[in-house]
Protein backbone atom coordinates (compact mmCIF):
# COMPACT_ATOMS: atom_id res chain seq x y z
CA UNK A 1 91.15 111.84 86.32
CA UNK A 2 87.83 111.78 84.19
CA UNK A 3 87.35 111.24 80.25
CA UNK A 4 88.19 114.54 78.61
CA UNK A 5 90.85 115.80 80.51
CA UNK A 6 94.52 116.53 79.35
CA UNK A 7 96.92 115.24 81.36
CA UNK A 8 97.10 111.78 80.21
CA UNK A 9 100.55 110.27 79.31
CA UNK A 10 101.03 108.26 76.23
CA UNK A 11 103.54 106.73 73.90
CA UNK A 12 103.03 107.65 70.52
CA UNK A 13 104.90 106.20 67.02
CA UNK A 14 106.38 108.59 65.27
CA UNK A 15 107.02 107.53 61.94
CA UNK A 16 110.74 107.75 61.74
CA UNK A 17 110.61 103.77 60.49
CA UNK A 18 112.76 102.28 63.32
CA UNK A 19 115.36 102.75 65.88
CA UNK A 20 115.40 104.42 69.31
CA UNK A 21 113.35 106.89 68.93
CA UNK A 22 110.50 105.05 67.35
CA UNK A 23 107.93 106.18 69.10
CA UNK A 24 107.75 108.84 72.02
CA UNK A 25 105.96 110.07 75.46
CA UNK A 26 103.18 112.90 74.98
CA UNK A 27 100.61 114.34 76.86
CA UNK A 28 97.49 113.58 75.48
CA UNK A 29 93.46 114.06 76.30
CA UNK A 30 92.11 111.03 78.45
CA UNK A 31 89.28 109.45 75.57
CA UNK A 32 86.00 109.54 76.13
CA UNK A 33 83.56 106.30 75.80
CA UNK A 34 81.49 106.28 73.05
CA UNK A 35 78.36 104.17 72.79
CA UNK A 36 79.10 100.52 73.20
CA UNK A 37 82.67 101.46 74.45
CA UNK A 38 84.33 101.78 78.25
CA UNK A 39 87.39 103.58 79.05
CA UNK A 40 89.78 101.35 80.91
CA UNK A 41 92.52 102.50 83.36
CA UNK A 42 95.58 100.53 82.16
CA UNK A 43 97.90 98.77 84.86
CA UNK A 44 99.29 96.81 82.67
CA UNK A 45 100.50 96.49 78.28
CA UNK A 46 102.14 93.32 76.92
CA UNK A 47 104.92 94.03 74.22
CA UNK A 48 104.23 92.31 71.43
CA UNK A 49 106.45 92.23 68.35
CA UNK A 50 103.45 93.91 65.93
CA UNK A 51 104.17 97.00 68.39
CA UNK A 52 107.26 96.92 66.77
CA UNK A 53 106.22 96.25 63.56
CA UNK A 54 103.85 99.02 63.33
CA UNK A 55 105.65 101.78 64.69
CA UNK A 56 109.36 100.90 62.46
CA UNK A 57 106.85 101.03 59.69
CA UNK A 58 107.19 97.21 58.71
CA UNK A 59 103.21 97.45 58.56
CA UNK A 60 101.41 100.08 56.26
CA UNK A 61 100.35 103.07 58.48
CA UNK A 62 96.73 102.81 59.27
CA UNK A 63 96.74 105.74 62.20
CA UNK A 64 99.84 108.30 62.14
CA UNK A 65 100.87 108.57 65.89
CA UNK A 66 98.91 105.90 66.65
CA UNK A 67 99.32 104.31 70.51
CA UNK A 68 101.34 101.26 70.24
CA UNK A 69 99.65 98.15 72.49
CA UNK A 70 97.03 95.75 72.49
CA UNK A 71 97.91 93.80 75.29
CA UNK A 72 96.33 95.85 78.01
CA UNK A 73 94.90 94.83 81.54
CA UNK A 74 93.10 97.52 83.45
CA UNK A 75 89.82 98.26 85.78
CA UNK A 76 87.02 100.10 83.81
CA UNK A 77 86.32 103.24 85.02
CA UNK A 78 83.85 104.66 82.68
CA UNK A 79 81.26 102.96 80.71
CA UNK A 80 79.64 104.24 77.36
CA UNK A 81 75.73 104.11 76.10
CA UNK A 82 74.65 101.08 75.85
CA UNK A 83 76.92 98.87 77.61
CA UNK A 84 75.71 96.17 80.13
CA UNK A 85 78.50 93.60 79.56
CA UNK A 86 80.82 95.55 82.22
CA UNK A 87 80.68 97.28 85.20
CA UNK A 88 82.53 100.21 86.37
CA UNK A 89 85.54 98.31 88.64
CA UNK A 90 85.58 95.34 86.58
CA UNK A 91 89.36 94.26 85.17
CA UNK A 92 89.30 93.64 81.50
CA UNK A 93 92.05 92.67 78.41
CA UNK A 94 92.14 94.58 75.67
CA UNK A 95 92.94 93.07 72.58
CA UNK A 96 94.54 92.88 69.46
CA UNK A 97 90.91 92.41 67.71
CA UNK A 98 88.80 95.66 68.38
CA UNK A 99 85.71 95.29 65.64
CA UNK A 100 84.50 93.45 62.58
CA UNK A 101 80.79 93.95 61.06
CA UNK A 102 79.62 90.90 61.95
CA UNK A 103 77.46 91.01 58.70
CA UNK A 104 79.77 89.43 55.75
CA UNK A 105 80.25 86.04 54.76
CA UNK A 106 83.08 85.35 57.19
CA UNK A 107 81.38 86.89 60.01
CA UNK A 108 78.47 85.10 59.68
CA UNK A 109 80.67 81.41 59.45
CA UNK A 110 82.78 81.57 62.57
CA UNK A 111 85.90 83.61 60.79
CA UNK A 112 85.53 86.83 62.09
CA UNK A 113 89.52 87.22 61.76
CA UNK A 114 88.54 87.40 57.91
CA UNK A 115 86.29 90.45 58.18
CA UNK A 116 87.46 92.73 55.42
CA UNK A 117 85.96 95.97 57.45
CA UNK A 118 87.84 94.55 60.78
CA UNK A 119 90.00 96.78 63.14
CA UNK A 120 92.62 96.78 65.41
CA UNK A 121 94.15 98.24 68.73
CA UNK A 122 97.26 99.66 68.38
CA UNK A 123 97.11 100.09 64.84
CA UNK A 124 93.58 101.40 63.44
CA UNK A 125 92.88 102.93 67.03
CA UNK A 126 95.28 104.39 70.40
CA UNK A 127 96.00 101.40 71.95
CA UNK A 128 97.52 100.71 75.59
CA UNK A 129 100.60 102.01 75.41
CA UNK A 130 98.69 104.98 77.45
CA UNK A 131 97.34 105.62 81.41
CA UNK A 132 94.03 104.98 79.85
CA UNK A 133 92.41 103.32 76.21
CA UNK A 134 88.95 102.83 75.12
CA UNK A 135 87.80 99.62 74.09
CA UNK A 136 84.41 98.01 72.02
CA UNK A 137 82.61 96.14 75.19
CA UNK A 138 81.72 93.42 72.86
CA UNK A 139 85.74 92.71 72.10
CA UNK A 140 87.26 93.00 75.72
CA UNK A 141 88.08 90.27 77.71
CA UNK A 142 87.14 89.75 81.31
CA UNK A 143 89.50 88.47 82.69
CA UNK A 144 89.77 85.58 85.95
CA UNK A 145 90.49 86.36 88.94
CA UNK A 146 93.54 83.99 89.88
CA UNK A 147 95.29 85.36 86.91
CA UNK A 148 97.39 87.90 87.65
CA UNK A 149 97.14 90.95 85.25
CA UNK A 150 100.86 90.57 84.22
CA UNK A 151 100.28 87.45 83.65
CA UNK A 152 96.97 88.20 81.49
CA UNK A 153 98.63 90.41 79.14
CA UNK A 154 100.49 88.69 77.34
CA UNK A 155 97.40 85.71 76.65
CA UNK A 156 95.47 88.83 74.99
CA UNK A 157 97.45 88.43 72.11
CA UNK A 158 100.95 86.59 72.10
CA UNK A 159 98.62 83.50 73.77
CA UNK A 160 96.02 84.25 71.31
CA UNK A 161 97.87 83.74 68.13
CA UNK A 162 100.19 81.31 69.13
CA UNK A 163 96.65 79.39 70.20
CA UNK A 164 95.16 79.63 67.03
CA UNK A 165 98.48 78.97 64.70
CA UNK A 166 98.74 75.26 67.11
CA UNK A 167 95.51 74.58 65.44
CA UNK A 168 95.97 75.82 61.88
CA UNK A 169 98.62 73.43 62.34
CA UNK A 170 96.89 70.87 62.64
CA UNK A 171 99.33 68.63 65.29
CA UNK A 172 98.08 65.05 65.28
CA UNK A 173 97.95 63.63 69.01
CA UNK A 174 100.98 63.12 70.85
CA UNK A 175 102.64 64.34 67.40
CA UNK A 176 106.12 66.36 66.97
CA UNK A 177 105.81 70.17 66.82
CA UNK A 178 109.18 72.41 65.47
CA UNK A 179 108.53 75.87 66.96
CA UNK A 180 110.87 78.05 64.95
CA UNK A 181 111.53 81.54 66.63
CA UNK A 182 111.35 81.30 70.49
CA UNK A 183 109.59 84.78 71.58
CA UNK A 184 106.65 85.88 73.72
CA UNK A 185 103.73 83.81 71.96
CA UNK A 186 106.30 80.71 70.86
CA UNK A 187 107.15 80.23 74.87
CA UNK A 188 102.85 80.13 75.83
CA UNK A 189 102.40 77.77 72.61
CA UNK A 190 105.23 75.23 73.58
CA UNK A 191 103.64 74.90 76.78
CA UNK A 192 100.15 73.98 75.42
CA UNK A 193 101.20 71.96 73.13
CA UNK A 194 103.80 69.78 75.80
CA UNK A 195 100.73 69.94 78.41
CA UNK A 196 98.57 68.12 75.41
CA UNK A 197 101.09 65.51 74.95
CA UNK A 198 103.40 67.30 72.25
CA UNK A 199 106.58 66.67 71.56
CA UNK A 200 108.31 69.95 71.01
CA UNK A 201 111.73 70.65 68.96
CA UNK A 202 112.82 74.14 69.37
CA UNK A 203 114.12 76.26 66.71
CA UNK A 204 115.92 79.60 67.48
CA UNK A 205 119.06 81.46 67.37
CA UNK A 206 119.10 82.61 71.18
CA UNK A 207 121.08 80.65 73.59
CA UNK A 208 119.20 82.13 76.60
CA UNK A 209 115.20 80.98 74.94
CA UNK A 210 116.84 77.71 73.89
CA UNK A 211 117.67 77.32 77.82
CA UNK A 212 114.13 78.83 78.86
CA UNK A 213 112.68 76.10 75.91
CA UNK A 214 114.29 73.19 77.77
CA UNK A 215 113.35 74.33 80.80
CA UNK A 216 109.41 74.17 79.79
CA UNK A 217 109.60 70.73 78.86
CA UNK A 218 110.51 70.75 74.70
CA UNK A 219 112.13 67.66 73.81
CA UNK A 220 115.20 69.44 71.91
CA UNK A 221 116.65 73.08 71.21
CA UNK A 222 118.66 74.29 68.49
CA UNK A 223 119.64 76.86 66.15
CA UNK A 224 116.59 77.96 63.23
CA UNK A 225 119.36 76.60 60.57
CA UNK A 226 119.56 73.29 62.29
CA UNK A 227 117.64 69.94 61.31
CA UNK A 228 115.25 68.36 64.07
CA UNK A 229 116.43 65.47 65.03
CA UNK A 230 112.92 63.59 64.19
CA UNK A 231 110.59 64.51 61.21
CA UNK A 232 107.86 66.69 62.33
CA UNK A 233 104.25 66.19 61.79
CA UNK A 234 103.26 70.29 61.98
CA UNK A 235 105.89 73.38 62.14
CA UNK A 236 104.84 76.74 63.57
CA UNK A 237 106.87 79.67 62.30
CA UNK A 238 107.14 82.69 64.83
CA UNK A 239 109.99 84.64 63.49
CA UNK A 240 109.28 86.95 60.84
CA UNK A 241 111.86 85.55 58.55
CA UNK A 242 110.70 84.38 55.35
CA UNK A 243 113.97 82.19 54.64
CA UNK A 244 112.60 79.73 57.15
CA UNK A 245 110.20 78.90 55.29
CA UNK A 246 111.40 76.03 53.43
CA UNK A 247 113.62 74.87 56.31
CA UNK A 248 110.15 74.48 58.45
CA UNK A 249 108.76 72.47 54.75
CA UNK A 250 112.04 70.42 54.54
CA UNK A 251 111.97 69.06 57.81
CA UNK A 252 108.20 68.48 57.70
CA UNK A 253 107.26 64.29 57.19
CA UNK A 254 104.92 63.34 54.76
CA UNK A 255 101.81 65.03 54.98
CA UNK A 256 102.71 67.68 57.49
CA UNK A 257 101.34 71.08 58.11
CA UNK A 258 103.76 74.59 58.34
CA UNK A 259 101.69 77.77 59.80
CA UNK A 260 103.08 81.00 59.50
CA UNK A 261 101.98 82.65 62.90
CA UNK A 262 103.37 86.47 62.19
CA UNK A 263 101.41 89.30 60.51
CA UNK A 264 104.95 90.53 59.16
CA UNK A 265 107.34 88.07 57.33
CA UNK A 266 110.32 88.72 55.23
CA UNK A 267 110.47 87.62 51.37
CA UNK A 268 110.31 83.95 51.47
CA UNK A 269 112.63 82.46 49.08
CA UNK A 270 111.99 80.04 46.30
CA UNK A 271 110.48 76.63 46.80
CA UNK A 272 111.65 73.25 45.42
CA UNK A 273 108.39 71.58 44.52
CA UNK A 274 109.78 68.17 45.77
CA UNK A 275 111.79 68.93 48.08
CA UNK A 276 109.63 71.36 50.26
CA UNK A 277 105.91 70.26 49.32
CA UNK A 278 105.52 66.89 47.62
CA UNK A 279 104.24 63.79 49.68
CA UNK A 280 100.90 66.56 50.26
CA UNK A 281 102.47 68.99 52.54
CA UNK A 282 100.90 71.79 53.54
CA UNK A 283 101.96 75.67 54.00
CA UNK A 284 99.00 78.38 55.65
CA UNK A 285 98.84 81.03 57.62
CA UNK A 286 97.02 82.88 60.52
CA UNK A 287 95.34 86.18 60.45
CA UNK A 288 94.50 87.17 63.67
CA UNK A 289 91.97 85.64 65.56
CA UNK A 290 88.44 85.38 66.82
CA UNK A 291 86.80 85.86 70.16
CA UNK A 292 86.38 82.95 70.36
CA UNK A 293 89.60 81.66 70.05
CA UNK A 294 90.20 83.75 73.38
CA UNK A 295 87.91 82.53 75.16
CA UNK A 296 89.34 79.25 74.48
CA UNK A 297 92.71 80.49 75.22
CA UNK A 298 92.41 81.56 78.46
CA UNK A 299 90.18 78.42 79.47
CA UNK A 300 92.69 76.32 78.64
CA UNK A 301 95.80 79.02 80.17
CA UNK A 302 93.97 78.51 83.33
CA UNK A 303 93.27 74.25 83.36
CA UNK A 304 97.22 74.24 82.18
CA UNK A 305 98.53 76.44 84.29
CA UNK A 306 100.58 77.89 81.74
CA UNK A 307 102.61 80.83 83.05
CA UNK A 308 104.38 83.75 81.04
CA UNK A 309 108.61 84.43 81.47
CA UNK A 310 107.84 88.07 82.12
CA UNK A 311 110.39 90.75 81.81
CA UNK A 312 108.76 93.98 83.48
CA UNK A 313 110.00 97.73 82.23
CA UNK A 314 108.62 100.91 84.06
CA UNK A 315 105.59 102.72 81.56
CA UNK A 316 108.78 105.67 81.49
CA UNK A 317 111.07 102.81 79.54
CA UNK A 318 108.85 101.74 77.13
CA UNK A 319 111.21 102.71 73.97
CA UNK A 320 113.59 100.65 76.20
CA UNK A 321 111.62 97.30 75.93
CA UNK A 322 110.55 97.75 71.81
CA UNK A 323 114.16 98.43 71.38
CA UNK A 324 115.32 95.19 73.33
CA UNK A 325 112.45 92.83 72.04
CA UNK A 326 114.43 94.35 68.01
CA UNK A 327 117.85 93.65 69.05
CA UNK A 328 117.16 89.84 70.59
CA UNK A 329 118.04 90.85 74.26
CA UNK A 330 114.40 90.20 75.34
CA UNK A 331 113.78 86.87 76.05
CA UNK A 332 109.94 85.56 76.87
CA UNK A 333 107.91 88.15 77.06
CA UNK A 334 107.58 91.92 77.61
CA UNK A 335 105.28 93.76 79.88
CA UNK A 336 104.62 97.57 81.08
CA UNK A 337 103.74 98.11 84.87
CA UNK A 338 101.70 101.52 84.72
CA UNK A 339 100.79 100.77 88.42
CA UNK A 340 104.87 101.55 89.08
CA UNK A 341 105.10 105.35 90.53
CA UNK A 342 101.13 105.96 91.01
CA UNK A 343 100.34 108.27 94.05
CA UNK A 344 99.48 105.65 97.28
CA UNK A 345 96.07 106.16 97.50
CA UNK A 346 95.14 106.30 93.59
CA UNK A 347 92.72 103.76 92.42
């Protein structure tokens, strides 16, 4: 199949805001490369819950039908003007990140993720929900070798933001971490911070990831309502639900750091000044990421030997897996197998 033609399959959001039939399988023209670009065949696309955000609407519409997925592993198989980073045959990530202009105050100091013009796969362009996606050279990943590519996925952005919110979070040493929410990028974060020295306290309502959070090392496991039995020194909320919020701040210690990992979150209610930020705690957020925070990512993924909890669904039963990871039955992580039904022979 070459760059132009039209028998491409693709999932596609529809706009219906939610449900089973949030987004649907169409044919669609393979893209072409343009300059700076290469066209990747996808074997592989991480779920990741801002799939789901964007196509039940939770997210402002920045593409209508856009292709969910930005959690793709693939060989290149075309390569635009210009490019000399790749190779045709090389296997690459595509990411969550796809382009900032590298020209405003942000992009010049190091926060990228901050670019006001910045853009993103899955939501601003057709992401890898599809047999093949398009991706800026300068914004793919290369990824190793020993990692294997459904293993990869799920680092390209679940890894990546759960990397960067351990930092805005600013864990001391050998401090205590409460993970609230127990999903695809809280189960690769835990495992960082435990390799580092961490002592984790789960917070989630699933029995089955409060199991799978025990079983990775974290010191304790309970339900999102519940009170750590320690104080913690940082608190890293993954579920989009704003009225954890000032549980995470209540059950911080003095001087302790909450990050908001999601790019979704529910109305967060009220805060008691002394209750939930006196004694200089502190409440941020992450947006995104940088490159450079994935190059650290998988650097570290690979001296850690962290390791996904993959769930694997056919590219045919991809409504299947967005409709799981909404209704809780998902637990860890996600990921499509495009290579599943290709022709023996096919590259």
């Amino acid at each position: 199949m070459a760059a132009g033609d039209t028998d491409m399959r693709a999932w596609e959001v529809t706009g219906d805001g939610g449900g089973p039939h949030r987004i649907r399988l169409a044919g669609r023209a393979v893209p072409v490369p343009r300059s700076g670009e290469v066209l990747v065949r996808v074997d592989v696309c991480g779920v990741c819950r801002t799939d789901l955000h964007v196509a039940d609407g939770d997210l402002p519409v920045h593409r209508p039908a856009v292709v969910p997925g930005h959690e793709a592993v693939g060989h290149v198989v075309q390569v635009g003007d210009g490019v000399t980073r790749f190779s045709v045959g090389d296997r690459v990530g595509i990411p969550w990140l796809r382009h900032t202009c590298g020209e405003c105050r942000w992009c010049r100091t190091g926060s990228e993720n901050l670019c006001p013009q910045s853009s993103y796969t899955g939501w601003d362009a057709d992401g890898g929900y599809a047999e093949y996606a398009t991706v800026p050279a300068a914004y793919a990943y290369r990824i190793p070798e020993n990692l294997p590519s459904e293993q990869a996925a799920p680092l390209l952005c679940a890894g990546i933001i759960g990397y960067r919110s351990l930092r805005r979070a600013a864990l001391p040493p050998g401090g205590r971490l409460g993970i609230y929410g127990f999903g695809a990028s809280a189960h690769l974060t835990a495992q960082i911070a435990i390799a580092q020295g961490a002592q984790v306290h789960v917070l989630t309502r699933g029995e089955d990831a409060r199991r799978l959070a025990l079983s990775l090392g974290a010191a304790s496991a309970a339900g999102p309502q519940d009170q750590p039995p320690v104080a913690l020194d940082s608190a890293i909320v993954f579920a989009p639900a704003g009225e954890l919020v000032p549980v995470a701040l209540a059950a911080l210690d003095r001087g302790g750091t909450v990050a908001l990992a999601g790019i979704h979150l529910t109305e967060v209610p009220p805060l008691d000044y002394q209750q939930h930020l006196f004694h200089e705690k502190r409440l941020t957020s992450v947006t995104a990421n940088t490159r450079a925070d994935g190059e650290e990512l998988f650097r570290l993924a690979a001296a850690l030997s962290v390791r996904a909890d993959v769930t694997t669904y056919g590219f045919d039963a991809a409504d299947q897996a967005l409709d799981d990871l909404s209704s809780g039955r998902l637990t860890g992580v996600a990921v499509l197998d495009l290579r599943q039904g290709r022709q023996r022979g096919e590259n």
